[in-house]
Protein backbone atom coordinates (compact mmCIF):
# COMPACT_ATOMS: atom_id res chain seq x y z
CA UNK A 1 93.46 110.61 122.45
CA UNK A 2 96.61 110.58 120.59
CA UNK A 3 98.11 113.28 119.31
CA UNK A 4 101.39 112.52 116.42
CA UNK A 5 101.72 115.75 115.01
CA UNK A 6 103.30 117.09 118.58
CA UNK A 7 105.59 114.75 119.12
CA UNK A 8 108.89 115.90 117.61
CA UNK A 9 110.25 112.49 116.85
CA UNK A 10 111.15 112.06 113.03
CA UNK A 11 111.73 108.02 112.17
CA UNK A 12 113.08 109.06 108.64
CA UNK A 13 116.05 111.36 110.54
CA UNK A 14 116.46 108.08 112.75
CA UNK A 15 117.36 105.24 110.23
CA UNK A 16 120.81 103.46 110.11
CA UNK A 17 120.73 102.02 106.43
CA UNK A 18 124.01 101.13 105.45
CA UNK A 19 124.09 101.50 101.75
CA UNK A 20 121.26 104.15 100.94
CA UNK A 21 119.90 104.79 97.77
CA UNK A 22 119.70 108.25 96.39
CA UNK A 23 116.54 109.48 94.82
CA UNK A 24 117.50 108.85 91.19
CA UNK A 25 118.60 105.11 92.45
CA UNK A 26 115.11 105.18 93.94
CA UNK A 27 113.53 106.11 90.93
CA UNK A 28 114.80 103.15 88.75
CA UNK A 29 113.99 100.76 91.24
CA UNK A 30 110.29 101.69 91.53
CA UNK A 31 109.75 101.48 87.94
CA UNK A 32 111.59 98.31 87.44
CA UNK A 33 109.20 97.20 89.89
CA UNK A 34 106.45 98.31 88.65
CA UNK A 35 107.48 97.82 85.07
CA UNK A 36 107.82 94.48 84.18
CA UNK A 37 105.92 91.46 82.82
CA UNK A 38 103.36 93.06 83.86
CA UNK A 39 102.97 95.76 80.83
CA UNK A 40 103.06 93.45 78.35
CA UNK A 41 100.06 91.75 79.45
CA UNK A 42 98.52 94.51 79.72
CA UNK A 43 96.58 93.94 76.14
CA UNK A 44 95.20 90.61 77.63
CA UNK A 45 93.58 92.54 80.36
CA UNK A 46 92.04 94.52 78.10
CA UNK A 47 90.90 91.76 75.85
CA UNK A 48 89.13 90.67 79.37
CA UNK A 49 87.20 94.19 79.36
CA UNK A 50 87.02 95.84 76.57
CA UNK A 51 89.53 98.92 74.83
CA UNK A 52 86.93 101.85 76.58
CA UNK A 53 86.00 99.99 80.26
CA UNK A 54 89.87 98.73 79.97
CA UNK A 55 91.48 102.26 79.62
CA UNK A 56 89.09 103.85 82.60
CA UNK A 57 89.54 100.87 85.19
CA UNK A 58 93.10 100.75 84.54
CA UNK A 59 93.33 104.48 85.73
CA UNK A 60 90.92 104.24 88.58
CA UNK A 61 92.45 100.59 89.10
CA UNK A 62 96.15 102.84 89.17
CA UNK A 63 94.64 105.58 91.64
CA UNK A 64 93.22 103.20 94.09
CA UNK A 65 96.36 101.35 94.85
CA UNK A 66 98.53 104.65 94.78
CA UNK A 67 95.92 105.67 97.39
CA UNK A 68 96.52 102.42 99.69
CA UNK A 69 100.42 102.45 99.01
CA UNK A 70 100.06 106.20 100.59
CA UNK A 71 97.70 105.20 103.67
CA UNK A 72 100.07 102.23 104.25
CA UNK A 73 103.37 104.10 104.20
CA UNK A 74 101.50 107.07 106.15
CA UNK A 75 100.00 104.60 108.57
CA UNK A 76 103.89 103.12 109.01
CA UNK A 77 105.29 106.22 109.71
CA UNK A 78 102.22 106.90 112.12
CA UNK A 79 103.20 104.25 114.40
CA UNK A 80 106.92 104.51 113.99
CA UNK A 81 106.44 107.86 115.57
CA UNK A 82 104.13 106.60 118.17
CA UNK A 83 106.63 103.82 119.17
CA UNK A 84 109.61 105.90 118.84
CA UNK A 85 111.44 103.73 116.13
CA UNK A 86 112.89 104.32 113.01
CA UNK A 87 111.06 102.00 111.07
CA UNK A 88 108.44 98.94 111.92
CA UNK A 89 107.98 96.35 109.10
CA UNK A 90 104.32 95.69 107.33
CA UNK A 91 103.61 93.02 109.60
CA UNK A 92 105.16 94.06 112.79
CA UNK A 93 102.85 97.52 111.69
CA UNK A 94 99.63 95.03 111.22
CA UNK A 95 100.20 93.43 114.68
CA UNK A 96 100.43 97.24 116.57
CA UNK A 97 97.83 98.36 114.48
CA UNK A 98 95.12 95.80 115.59
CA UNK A 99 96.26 96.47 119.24
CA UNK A 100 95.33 99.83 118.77
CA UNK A 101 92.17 99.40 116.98
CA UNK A 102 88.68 99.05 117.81
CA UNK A 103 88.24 95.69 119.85
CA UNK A 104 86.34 93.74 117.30
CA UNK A 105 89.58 93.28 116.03
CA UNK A 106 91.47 92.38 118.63
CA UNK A 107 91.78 88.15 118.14
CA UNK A 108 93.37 88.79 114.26
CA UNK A 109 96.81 90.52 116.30
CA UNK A 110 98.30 86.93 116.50
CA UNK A 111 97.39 86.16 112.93
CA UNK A 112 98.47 89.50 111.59
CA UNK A 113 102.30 88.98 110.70
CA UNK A 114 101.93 85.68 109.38
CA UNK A 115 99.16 86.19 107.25
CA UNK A 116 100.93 89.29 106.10
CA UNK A 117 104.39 87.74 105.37
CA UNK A 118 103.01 84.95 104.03
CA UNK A 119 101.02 87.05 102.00
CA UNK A 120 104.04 89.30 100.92
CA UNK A 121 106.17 86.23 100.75
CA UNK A 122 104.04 84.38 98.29
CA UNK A 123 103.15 86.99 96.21
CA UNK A 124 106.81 87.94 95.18
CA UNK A 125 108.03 84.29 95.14
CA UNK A 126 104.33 84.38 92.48
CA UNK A 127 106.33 86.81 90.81
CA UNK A 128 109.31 85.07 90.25
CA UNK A 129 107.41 81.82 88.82
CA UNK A 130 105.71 83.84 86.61
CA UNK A 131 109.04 85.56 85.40
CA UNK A 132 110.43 82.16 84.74
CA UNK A 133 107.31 81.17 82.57
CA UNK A 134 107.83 84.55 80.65
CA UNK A 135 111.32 83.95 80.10
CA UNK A 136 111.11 80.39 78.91
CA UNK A 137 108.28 81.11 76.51
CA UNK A 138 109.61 84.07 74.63
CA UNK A 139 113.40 82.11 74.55
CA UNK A 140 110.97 79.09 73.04
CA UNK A 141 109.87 81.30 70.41
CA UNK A 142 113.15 82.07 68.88
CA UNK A 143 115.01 79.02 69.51
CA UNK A 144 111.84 77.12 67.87
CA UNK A 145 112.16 79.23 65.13
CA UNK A 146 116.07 79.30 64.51
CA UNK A 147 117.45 75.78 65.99
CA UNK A 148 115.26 73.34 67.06
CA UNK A 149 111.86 72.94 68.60
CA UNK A 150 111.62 72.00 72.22
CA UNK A 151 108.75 71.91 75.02
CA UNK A 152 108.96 75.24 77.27
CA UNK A 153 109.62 72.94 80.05
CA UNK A 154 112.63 72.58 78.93
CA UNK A 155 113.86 75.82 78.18
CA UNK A 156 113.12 76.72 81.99
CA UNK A 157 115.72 73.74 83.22
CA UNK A 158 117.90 75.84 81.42
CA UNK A 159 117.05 79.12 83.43
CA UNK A 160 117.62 77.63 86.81
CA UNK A 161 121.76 78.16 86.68
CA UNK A 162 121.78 81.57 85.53
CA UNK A 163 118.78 82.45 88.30
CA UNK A 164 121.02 80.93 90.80
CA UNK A 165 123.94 83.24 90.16
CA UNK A 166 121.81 86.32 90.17
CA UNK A 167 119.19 85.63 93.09
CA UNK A 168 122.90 85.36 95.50
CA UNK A 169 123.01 88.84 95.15
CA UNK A 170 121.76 90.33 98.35
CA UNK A 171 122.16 93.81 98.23
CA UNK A 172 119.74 96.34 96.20
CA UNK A 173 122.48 99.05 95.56
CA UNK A 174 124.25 96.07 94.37
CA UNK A 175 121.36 95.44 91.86
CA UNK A 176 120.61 99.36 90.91
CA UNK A 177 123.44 99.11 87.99
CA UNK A 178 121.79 96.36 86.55
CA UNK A 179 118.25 97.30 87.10
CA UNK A 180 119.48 101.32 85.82
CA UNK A 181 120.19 99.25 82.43
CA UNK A 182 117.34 96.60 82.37
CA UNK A 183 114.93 99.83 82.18
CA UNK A 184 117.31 101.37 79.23
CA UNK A 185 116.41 97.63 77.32
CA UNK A 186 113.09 97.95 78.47
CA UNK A 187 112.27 101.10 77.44
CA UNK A 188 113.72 100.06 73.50
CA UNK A 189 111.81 96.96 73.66
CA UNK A 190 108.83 98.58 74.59
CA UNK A 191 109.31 101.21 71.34
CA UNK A 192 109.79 98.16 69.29
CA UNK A 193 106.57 96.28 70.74
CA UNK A 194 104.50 99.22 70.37
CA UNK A 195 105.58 100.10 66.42
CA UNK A 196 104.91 96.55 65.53
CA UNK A 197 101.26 96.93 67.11
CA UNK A 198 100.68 100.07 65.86
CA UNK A 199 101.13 98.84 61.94
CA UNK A 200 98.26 97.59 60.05
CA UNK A 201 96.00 98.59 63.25
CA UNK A 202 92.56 97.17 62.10
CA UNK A 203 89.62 99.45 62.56
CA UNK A 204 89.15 99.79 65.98
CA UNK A 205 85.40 99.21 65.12
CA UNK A 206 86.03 95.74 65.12
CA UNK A 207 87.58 95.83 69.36
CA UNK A 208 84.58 95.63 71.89
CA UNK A 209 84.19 98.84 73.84
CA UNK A 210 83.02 96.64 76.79
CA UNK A 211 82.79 92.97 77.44
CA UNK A 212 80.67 90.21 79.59
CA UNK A 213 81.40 91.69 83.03
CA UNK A 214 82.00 88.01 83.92
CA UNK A 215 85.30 88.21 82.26
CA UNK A 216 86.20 91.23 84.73
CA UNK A 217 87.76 89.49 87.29
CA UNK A 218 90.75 88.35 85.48
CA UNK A 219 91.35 91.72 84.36
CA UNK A 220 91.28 92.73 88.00
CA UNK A 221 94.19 90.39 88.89
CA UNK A 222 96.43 91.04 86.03
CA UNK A 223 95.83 94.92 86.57
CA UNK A 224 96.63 94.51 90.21
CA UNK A 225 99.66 92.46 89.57
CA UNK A 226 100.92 95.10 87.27
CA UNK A 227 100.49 97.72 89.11
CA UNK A 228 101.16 97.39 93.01
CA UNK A 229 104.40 95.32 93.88
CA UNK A 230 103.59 96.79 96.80
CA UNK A 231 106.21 94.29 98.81
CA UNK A 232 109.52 95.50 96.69
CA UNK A 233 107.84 99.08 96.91
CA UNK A 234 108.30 99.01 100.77
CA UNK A 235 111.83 97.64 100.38
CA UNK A 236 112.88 100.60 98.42
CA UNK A 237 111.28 102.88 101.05
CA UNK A 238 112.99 101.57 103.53
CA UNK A 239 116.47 101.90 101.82
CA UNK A 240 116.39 105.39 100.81
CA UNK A 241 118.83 107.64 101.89
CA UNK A 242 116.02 110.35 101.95
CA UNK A 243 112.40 108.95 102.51
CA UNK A 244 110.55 112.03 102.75
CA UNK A 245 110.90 112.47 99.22
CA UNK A 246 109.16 109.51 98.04
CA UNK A 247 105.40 110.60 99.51
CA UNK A 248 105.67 113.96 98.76
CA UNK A 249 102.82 115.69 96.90
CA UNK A 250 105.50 115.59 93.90
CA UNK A 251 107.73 112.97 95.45
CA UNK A 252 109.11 109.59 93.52
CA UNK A 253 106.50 107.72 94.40
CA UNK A 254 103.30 109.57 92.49
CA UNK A 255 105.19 110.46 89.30
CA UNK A 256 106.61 107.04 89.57
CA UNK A 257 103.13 105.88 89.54
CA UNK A 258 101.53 108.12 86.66
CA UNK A 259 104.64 107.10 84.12
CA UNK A 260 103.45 103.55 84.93
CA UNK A 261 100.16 104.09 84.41
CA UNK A 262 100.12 105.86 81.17
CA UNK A 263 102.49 103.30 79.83
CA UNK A 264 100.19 100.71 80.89
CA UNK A 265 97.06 102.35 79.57
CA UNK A 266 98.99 102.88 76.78
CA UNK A 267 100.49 99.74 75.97
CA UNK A 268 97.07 98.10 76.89
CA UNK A 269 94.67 100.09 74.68
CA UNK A 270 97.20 99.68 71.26
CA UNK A 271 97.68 96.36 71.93
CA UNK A 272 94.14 94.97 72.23
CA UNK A 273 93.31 97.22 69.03
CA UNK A 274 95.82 95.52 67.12
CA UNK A 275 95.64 91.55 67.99
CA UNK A 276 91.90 91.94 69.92
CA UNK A 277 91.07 88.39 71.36
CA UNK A 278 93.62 87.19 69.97
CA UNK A 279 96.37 88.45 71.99
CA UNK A 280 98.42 86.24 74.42
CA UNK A 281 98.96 86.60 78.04
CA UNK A 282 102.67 88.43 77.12
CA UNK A 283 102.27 90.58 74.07
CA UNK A 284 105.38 89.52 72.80
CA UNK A 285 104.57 86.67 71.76
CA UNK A 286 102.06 87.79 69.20
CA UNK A 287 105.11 89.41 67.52
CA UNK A 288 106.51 87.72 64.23
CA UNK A 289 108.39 85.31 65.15
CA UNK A 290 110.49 85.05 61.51
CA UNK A 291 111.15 88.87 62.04
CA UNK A 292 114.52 89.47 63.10
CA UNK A 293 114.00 92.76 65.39
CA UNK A 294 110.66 90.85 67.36
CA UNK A 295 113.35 88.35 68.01
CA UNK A 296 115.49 90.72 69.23
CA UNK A 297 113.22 92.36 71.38
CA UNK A 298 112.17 89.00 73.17
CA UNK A 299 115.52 88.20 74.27
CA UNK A 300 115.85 91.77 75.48
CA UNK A 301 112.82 91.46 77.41
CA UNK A 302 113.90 87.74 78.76
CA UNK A 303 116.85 89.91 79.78
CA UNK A 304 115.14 92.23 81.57
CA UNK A 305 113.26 90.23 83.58
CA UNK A 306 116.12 87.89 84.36
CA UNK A 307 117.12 90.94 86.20
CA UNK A 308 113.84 91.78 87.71
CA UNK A 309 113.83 87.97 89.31
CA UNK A 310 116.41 89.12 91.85
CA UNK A 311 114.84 92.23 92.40
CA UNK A 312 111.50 90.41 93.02
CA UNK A 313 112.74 87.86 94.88
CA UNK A 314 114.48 90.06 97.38
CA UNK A 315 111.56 90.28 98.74
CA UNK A 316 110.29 86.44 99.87
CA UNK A 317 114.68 86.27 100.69
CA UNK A 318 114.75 88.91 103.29
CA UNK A 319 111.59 87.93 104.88
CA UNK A 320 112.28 84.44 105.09
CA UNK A 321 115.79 84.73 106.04
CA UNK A 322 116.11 87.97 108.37
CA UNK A 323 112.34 87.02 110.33
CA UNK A 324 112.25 83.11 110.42
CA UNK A 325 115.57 81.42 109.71
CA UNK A 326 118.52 83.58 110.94
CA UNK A 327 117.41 83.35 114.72
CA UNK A 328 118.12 79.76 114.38
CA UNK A 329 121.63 79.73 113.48
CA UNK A 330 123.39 81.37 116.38
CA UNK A 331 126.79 80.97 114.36
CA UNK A 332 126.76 84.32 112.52
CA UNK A 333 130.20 83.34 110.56
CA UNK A 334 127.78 80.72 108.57
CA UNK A 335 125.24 83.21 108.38
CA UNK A 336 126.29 84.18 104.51
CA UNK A 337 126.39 80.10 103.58
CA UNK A 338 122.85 79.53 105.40
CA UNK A 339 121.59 82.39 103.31
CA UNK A 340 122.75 81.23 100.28
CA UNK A 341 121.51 78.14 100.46
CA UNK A 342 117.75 79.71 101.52
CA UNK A 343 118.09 81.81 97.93
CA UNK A 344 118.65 78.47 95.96
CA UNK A 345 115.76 76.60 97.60
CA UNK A 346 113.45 79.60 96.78
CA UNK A 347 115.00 79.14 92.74
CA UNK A 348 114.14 75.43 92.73
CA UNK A 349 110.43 76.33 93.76
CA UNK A 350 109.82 78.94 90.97
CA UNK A 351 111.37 76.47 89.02
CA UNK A 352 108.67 73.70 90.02
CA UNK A 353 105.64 75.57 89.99
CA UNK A 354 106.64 77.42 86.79
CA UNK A 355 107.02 73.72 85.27
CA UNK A 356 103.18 72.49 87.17
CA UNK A 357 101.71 75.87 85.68
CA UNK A 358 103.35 77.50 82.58
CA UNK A 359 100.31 79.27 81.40
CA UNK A 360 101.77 83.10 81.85
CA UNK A 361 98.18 84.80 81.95
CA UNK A 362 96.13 82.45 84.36
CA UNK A 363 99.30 82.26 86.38
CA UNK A 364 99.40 86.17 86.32
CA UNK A 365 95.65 87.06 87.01
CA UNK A 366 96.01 84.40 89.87
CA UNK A 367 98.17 85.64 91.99
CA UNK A 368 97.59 89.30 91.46
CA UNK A 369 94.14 88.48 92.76
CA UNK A 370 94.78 86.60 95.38
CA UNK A 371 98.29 88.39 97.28
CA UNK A 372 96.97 92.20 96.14
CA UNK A 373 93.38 92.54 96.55
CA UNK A 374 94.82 91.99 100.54
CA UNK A 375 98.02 93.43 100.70
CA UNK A 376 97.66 96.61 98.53
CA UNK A 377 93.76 97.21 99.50
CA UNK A 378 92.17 95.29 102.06
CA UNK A 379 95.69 95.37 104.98
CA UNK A 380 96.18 99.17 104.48
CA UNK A 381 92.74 99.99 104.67
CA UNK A 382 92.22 97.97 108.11
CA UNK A 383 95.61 99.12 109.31
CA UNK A 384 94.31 102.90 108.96
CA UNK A 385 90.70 102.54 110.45
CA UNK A 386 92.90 100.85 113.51
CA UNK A 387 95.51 103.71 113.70
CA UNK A 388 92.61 105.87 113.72
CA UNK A 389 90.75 104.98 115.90
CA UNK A 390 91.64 106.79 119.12
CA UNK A 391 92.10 110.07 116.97
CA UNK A 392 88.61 110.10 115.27
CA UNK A 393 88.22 109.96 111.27
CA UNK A 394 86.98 112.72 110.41
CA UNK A 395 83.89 114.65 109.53
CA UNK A 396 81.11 112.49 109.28
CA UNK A 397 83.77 109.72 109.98
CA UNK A 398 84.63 110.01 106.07
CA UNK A 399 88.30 108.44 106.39
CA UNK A 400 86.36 105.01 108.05
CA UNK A 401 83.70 104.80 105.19
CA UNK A 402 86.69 105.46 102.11
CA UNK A 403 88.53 102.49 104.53
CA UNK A 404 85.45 99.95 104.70
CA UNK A 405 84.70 100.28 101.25
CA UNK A 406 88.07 99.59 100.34
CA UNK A 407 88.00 96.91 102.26
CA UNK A 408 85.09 95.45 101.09
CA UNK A 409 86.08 96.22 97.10
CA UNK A 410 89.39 94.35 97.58
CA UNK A 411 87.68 91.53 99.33
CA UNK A 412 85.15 91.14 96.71
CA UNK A 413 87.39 91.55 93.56
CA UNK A 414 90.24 89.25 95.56
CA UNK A 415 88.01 86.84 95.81
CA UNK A 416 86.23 86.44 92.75
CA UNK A 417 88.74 87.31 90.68
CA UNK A 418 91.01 83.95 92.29
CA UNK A 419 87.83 82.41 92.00
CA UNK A 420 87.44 82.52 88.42
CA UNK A 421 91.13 82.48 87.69
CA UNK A 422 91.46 78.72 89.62
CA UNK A 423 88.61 77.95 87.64
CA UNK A 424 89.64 78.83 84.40
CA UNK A 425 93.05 76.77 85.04
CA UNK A 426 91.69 73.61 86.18
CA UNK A 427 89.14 74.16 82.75
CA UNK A 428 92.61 74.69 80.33
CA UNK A 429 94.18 71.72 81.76
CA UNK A 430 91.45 69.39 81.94
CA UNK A 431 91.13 70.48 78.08
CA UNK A 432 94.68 69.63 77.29
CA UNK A 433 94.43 66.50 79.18
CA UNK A 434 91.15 65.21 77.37
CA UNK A 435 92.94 66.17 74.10
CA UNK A 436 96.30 64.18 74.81
């Protein structure tokens, strides 16, 4: 039986990052993460549930994948220490894991890092298409209303230059300047969004406390891709100059987390009060668009997340690059060009697939539901009842029934909710195509 707690090897004292971020850098990272498109379709997901179910599976939604994130960054440091290494990726974790696990599990280990940087790879290059639908359609909305009216389509060929210049940036304490004052925008475009939907609030009377549960699903993704970018969460773990201080009991990470939530909650609840079904899958785009300040607002917000693509798209970059592609260019003076290159390819394809889908909520709820519901529930759960498995779990082996049922609630809510959201694409554009 293993025992960690006597061995006196610290991986956090062992690290060899080479530009560090400091705790307050830390801190605006995580919630430019976390706070993104995300929040403002937060009303939509509500609109899929109701204002009263919305509000309490948003919070239990929010305390389940804080839970994971701690179980998957306690599970990493587990077998760092075990191993003797300062720090072990989420896949390379996954592969050790399952060696060390009970041996039903023993023919995933040569699936595990695929699936998971696949996984992780998908999901944040989902991310950035999704950003470049958001952008496009709240830049449509103003140009439309002061120059001239043009498909979205188009307005995202004119994202892919600017993208390009800030996806070569491959540093994140590069990007914490910008990202310090994409969350000062943020948080003024958020004050404006929530004073436009908190006048003339109908009588909340006329909002559904609770909906068809068949709609639930798509809630479930959007909430999930709002909440846990569990990849970019990870990355800014593993560049902090002091780690310890992310996981604490008080640490970055949980009041990180329960800003986020009560902004979404928040932002959520007022919204859905004040457009109800109505509402669109970004918020922002129920805002008047002859108003000058909504205007305003949605090129802040386009700003923003212009910002947030790099930050996002580290992500898919690093594992792409630094685990598939650099070991086949020996030349490490081309290494920079090679790179480069990579970044733009990864622009063009959230270009196309923004183009093939630009509906922003079925877009969202799809690949929240499909990438999260495994990597922020069902992975860390399985990686834990592996890790665990020599030691014991606990009375009445409590830690492996919390796991299984995690495991089994992110398996069932992954796939229905992708279900469901696949579904209700191929039903919008078989619409649109009968109607053209």
């Amino acid at each position: 039986m293993k025992n960690d707690s006597n061995d006196d090897y610290d991986p956090h004292e062992h690290r060899d990052v080479k530009k560090p971020t400091n705790n307050w850098q830390t801190m605006v990272h995580f919630l430019k993460a976390s706070v993104g498109t995300g929040v403002l379709a937060m009303p939509n997901a509500f609109a899929h549930a109701g204002y009263l179910n919305g509000s309490i599976s948003t919070v239990l939604l929010g305390c389940i994948a804080l839970y994971c994130l701690h179980i998957l960054l306690g599970s990493m440091y587990i077998l760092c220490k075990r191993k003797r290494v300062p720090y072990i990726s989420y896949s390379e974790c996954m592969e050790i894991g399952l060696k060390e696990g009970p041996p039903i599990f023993q023919c995933l280990i040569p699936l595990a890092t695929p699936i998971v940087d696949g996984f992780l790879a998908f999901y944040h290059y989902g991310i950035c298409c999704i950003y470049v639908v958001f952008m496009a359609s709240n830049i449509k909305q103003v140009v439309d209303h002061n120059l001239i009216v043009w498909p979205v389509r188009t307005h995202m060929c004119f994202l892919v230059i600017p993208l390009l210049l800030i996806f070569s940036i491959r540093n994140l304490k590069l990007l914490a300047p910008f990202c310090a004052a994409a969350n000062i925008l943020l948080l003024f475009g958020l004050s404006i969004v929530m004073y436009y939907i908190c006048t003339e609030l109908p009588p909340l009377s006329e909002r559904e406390m609770l909906v068809d549960i068949r709609q639930m699903p798509v809630f479930f993704g959007t909430v999930l891709f709002a909440l846990e970018a569990v990849g970019v969460i990870l990355a800014i773990e593993e560049n902090m100059a002091t780690p310890k201080s992310y996981v604490t009991p008080c640490g970055i990470m949980n009041w990180g987390m329960a800003i986020v939530l009560t902004l979404y909650a928040t932002i959520g609840f007022f919204g859905y009060w004040r457009y109800g079904n109505e509402v669109l899958g970004s918020v922002t785009l129920n805002l008047p668009q002859t108003d000058i300040l909504p205007q305003c607002v949605k090129i802040l917000f386009a700003v923003t997340t212009y910002i947030s693509y790099a930050l996002q798209g580290y992500v898919a970059a690093n594992i792409i690059w630094n685990k598939y592609l650099i070991k086949h260019f020996p030349d490490e003076s081309k290494h920079t060009r090679y790179e480069l290159i990579m970044r733009a390819v990864i622009v063009i394809l959230t270009f196309l697939a923004a183009v093939a889908i630009p509906d922003l909520g079925l877009f969202l709820s799809l690949v929240g539901a499909l990438c999260l519901s495994i990597l922020g529930l069902m992975c860390p759960a399985l990686l834990q009842i592996c890790i665990q498995y020599e030691q014991g779990y606990g009375r009445l082996k409590y830690k492996l029934v919390i796991n299984i049922l995690l495991f089994m609630f992110g398996a069932f809510g992954g796939f229905v909710g992708t279900f469901v959201s696949v579904e209700e694409i191929i039903d919008t554009y078989a619409c649109n195509k009968a109607e053209i």
